[in-house]
Protein backbone atom coordinates (compact mmCIF):
# COMPACT_ATOMS: atom_id res chain seq x y z
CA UNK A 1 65.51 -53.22 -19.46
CA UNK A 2 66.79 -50.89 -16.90
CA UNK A 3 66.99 -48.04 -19.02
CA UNK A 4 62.98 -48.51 -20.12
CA UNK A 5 61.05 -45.71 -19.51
CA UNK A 6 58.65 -45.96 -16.41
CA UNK A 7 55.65 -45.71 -18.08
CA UNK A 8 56.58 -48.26 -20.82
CA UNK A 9 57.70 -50.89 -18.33
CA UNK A 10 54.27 -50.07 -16.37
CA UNK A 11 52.39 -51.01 -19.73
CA UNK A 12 54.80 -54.43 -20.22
CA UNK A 13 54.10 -55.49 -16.97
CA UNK A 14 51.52 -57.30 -14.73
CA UNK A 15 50.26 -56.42 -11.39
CA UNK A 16 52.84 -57.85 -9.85
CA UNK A 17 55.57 -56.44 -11.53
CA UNK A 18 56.45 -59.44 -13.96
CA UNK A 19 57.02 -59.42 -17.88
CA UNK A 20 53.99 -59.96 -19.77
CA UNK A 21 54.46 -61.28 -23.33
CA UNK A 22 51.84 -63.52 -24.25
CA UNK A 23 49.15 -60.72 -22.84
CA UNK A 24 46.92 -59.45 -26.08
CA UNK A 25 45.07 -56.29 -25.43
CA UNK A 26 41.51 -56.99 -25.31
CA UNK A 27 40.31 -54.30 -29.08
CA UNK A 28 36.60 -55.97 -28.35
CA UNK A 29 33.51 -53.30 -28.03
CA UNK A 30 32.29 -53.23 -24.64
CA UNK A 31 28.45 -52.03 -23.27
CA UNK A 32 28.41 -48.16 -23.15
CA UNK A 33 25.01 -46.05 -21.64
CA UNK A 34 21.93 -45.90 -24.13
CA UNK A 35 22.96 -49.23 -25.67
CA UNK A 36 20.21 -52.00 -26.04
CA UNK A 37 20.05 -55.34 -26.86
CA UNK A 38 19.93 -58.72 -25.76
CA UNK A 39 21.63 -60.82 -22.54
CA UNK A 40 22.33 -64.00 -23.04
CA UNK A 41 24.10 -66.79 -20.16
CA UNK A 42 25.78 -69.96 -20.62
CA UNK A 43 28.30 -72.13 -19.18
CA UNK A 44 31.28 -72.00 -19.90
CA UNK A 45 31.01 -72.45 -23.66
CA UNK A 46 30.67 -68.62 -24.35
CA UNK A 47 31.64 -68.93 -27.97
CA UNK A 48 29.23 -71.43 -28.96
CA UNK A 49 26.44 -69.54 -27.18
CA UNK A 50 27.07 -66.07 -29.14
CA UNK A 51 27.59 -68.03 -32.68
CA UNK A 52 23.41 -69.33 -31.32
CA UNK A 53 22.37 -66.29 -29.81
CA UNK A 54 23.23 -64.54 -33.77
CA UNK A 55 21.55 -67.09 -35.26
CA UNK A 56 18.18 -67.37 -33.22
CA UNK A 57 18.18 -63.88 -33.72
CA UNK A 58 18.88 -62.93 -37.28
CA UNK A 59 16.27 -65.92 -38.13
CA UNK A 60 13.50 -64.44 -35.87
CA UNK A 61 14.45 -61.12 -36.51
CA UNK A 62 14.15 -61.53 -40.55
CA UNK A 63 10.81 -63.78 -40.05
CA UNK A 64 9.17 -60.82 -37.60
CA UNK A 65 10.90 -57.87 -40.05
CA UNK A 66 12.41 -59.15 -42.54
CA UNK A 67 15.87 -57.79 -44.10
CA UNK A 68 14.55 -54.84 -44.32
CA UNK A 69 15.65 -51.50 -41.82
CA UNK A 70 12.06 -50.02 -41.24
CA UNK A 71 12.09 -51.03 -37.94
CA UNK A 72 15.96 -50.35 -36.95
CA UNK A 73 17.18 -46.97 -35.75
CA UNK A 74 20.33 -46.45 -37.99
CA UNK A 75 18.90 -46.78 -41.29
CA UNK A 76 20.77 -46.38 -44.53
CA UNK A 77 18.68 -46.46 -47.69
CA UNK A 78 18.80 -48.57 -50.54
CA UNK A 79 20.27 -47.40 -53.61
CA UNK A 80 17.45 -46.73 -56.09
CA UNK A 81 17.99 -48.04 -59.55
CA UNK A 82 17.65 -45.55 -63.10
CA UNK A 83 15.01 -47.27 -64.71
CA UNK A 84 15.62 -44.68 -67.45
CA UNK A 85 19.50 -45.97 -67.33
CA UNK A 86 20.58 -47.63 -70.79
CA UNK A 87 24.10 -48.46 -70.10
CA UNK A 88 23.96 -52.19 -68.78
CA UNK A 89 26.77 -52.14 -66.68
CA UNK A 90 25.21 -49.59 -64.66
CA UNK A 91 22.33 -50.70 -63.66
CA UNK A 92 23.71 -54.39 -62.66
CA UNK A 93 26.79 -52.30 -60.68
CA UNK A 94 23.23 -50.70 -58.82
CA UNK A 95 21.39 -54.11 -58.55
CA UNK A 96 24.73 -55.40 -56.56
CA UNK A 97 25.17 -52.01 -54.93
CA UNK A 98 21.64 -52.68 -53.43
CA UNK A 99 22.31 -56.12 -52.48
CA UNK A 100 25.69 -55.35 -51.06
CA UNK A 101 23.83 -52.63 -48.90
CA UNK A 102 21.02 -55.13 -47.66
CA UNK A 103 23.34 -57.81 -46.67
CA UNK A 104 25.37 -55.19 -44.67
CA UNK A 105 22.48 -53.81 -42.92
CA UNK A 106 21.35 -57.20 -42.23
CA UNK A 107 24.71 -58.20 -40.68
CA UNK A 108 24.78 -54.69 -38.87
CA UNK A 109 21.39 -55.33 -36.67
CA UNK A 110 23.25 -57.16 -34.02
CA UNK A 111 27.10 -56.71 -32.38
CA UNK A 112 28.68 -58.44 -30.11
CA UNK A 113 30.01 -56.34 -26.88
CA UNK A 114 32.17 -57.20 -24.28
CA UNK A 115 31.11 -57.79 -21.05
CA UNK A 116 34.46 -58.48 -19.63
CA UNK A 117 31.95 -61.57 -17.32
CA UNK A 118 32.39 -65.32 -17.62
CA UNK A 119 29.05 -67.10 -19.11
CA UNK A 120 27.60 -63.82 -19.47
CA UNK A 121 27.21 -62.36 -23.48
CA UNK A 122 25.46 -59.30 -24.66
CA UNK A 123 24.73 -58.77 -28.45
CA UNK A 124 23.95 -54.91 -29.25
CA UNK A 125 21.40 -53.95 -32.03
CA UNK A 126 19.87 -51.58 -33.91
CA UNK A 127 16.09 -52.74 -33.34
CA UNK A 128 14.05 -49.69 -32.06
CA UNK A 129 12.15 -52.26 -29.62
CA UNK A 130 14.41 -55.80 -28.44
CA UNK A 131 11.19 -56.88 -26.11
CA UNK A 132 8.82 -57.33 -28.96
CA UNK A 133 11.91 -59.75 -30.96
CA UNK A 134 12.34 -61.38 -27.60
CA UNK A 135 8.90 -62.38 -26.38
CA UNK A 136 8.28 -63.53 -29.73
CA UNK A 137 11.00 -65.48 -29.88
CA UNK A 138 10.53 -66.84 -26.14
CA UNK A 139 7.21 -67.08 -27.05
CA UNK A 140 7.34 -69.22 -30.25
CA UNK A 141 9.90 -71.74 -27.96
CA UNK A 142 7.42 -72.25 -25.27
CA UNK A 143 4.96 -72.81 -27.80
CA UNK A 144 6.21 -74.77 -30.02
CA UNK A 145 8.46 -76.81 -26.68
CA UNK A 146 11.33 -76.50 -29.32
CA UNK A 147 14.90 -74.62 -29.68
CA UNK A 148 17.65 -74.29 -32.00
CA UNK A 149 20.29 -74.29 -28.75
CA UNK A 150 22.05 -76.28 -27.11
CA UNK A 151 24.71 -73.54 -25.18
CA UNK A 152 22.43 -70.44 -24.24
CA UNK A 153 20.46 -70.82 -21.13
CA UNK A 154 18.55 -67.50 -20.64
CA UNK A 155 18.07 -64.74 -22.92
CA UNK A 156 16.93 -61.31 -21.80
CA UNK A 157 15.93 -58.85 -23.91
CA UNK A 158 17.47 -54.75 -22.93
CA UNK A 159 15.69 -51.80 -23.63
CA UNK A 160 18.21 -49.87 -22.23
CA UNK A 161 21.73 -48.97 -20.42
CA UNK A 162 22.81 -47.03 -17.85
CA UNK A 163 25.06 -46.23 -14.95
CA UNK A 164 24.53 -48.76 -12.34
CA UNK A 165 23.61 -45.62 -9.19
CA UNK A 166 20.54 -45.27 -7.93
CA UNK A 167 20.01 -41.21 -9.85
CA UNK A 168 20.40 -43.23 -13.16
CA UNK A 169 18.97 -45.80 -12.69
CA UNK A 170 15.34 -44.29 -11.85
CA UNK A 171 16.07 -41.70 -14.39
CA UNK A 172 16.42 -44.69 -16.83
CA UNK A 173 13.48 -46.24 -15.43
CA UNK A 174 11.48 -43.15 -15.40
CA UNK A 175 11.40 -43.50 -19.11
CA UNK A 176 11.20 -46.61 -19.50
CA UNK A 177 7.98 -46.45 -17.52
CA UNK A 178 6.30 -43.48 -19.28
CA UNK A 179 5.84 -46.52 -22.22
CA UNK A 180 5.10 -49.65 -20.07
CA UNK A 181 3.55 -48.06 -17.05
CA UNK A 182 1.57 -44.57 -18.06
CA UNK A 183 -1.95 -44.35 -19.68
CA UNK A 184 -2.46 -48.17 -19.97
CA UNK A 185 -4.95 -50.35 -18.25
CA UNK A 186 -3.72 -51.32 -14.58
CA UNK A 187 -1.54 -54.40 -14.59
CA UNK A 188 0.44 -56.65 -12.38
CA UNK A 189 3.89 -56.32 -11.94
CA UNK A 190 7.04 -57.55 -10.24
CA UNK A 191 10.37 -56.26 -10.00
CA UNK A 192 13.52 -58.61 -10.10
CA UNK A 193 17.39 -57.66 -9.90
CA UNK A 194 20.36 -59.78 -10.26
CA UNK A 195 24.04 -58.56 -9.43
CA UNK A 196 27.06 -59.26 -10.53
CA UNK A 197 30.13 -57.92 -9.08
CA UNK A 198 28.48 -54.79 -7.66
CA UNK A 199 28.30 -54.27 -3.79
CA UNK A 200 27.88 -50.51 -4.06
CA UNK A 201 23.86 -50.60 -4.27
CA UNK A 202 21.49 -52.36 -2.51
CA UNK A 203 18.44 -54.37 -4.21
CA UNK A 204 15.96 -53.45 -1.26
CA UNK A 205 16.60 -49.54 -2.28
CA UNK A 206 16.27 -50.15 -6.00
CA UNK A 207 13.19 -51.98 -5.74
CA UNK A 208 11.94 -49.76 -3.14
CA UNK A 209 12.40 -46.94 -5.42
CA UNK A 210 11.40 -48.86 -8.72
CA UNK A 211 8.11 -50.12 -6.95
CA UNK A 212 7.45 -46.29 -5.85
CA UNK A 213 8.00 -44.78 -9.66
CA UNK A 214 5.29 -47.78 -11.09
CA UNK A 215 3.02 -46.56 -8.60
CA UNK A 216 3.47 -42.62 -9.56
CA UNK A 217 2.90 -43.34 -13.13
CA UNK A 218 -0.49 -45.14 -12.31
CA UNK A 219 -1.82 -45.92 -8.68
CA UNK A 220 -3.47 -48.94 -9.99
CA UNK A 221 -0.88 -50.94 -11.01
CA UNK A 222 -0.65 -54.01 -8.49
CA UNK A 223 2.60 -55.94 -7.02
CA UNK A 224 2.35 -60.01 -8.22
CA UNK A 225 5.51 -61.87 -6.79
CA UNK A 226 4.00 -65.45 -8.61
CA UNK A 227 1.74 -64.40 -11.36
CA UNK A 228 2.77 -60.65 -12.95
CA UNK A 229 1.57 -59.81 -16.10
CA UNK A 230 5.08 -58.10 -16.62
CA UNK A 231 8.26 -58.18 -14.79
CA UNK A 232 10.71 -54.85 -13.91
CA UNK A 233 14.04 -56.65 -14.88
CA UNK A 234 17.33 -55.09 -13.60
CA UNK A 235 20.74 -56.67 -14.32
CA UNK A 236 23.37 -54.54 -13.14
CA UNK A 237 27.03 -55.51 -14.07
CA UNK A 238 29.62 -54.16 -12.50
CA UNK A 239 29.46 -50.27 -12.96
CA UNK A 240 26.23 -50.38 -15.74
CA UNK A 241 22.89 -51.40 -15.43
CA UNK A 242 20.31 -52.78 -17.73
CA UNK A 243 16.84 -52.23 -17.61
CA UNK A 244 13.52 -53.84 -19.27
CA UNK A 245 10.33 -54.53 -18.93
CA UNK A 246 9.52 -58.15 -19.80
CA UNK A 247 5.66 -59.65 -20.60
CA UNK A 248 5.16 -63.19 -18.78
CA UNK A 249 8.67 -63.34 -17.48
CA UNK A 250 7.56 -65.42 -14.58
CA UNK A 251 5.15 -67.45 -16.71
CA UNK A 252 7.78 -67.98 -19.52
CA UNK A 253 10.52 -69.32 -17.18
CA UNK A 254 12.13 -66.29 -16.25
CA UNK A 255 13.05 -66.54 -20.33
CA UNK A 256 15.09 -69.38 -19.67
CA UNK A 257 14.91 -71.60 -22.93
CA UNK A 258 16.12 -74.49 -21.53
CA UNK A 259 13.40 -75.07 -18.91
CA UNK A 260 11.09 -74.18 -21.30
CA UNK A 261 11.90 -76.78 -23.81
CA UNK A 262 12.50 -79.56 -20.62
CA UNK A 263 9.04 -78.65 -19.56
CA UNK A 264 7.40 -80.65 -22.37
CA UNK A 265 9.60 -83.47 -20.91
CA UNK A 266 8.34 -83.73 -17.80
CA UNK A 267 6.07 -86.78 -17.15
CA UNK A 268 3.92 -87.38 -14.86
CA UNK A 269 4.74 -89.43 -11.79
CA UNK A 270 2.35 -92.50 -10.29
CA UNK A 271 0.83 -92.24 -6.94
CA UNK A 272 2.45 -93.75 -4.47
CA UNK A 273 6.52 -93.28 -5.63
CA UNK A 274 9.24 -91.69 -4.01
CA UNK A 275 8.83 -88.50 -5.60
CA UNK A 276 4.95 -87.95 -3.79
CA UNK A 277 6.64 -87.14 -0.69
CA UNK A 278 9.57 -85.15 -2.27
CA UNK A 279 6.54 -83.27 -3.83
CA UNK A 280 4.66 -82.82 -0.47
CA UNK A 281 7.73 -81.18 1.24
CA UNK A 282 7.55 -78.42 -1.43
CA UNK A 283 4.38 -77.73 -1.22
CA UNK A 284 3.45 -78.15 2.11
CA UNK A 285 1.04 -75.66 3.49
CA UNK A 286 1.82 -76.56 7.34
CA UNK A 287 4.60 -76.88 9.67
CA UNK A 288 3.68 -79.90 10.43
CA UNK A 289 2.83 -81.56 7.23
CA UNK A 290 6.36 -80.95 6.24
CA UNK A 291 7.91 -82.53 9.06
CA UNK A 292 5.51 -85.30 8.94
CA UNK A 293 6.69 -85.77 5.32
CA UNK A 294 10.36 -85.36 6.43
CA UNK A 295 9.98 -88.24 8.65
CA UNK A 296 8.88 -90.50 6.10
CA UNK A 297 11.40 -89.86 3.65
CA UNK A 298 13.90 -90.69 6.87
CA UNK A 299 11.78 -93.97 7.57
CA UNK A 300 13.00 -94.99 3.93
């Protein structure tokens, strides 16, 4: 091995200098700028979640569209049939053509990128507008208190990609805002940001900044930390960040499906139990109503 080229024994080795043989390169897409799409958490069971995530998808996608590419951005039309065509053979080989091409459009609308993140999925696709899928979607579970999942926690629709610095980021935004934010009746709004593996950026800047470009795009628009009609929704990971805006995020559970099906589930408790006072020291208004309740739990 001693007469390897460096640069070959650099690629067969690990960080620490060891062989590497049972190492596979990793050939799976990963997020690039301007993609959209959907977010999608689990534990641990990452597999299982994106086989769900496709599925709740493509069914809610072909209920709200259909198969169909009217409302996806790389379209590829049908191949149209010669009515006037008298050779037999022909005109089935067209009739499969255009079911071939349907089916492959239809498995096309969503891709599954790498995010290189445990628990963490993101499925790509080719719908002009992920929000309206995922509030229905969200929606139709928090109606109907039922889901088809038993691995995917929360699932956010992405309207878009970018570099995780604060110049793309409000460029992004800026954008995104000119749709959700400009010439449209004044609504309530928060602004919430998760990181993962980024120390580069502060939240207080981005939401500083974020809460600022709102505010250009129409004065009116008001700040609602419990009951926002929509919520500014940035999850940067790593070096990228995505960006939507979300209707009823706070109201729908912070699009967490599982709380949203549990919350059909939850019964109510007789006065008097245990749980009263648990109760009381949440929602104490007082400093001394809590501790009054503390003691009683400690009396117990």
């Amino acid at each position: 091995m001693s007469g390897e080229p460096q640069s070959k024994r650099l690629k067969l080795t690990d960080k620490k200098g060891k062989w590497n043989h049972f190492k596979k390169p990793n050939r799976n897409a990963r997020i690039e700028i301007g993609n959209r799409g959907f977010l999608a958490t689990c534990n641990f069971r990452e597999k299982d979640c994106r086989r769900e995530t496709f599925n709740i998808l493509t069914t809610y996608a072909d209920q709200l569209f259909g198969t169909g590419d009217e409302n996806d951005d790389a379209s590829s039309k049908m191949p149209d049939v010669d009515e006037t065509e008298d050779d037999i053979s022909t005109e089935l080989q067209n009739e499969i053509d255009a079911i071939n091409a349907t089916n492959k459009k239809k498995s096309n609308r969503f891709q599954h990128l790498d995010t290189e993140m445990a628990n963490l999925v993101f499925v790509k696709t080719t719908l002009r507008n992920p929000v309206e899928l995922g509030a229905h979607i969200v929606s139709d579970i928090a109606s109907t208190r039922k889901s088809a999942s038993r691995f995917l926690l929360r699932f956010i629709p992405v309207e878009i990609v970018c570099k995780a610095t604060i110049d793309d980021i409000k460029t992004a935004a800026g954008k995104l805002f000119d749709v959700h934010f400009l010439n449209c009746p004044p609504k309530t709004f928060s602004i919430v940001i998760n990181k993962r593996y980024n120390n580069s950026i502060q939240k207080d800047i981005i939401i500083e900044e974020l809460a600022g470009l709102v505010a250009f795009k129409n004065v009116h628009h008001k700040v609602d930390l419990k009951n926002a009609e929509c919520s500014v929704i940035v999850e940067i990971l790593k070096g990228i960040c995505c960006l939507s805006v979300l209707p009823n995020y706070l109201k729908w559970k912070k699009y967490n499906i599982t709380e949203l099906v549990l919350a059909s589930k939850v019964t109510p408790v007789a006065a008097g139990s245990d749980t009263d006072a648990v109760a009381a020291v949440v929602t104490a208004d007082s400093k001394s109503e809590t501790v009054e309740t503390i003691e009683k739990e400690e009396d117990k």
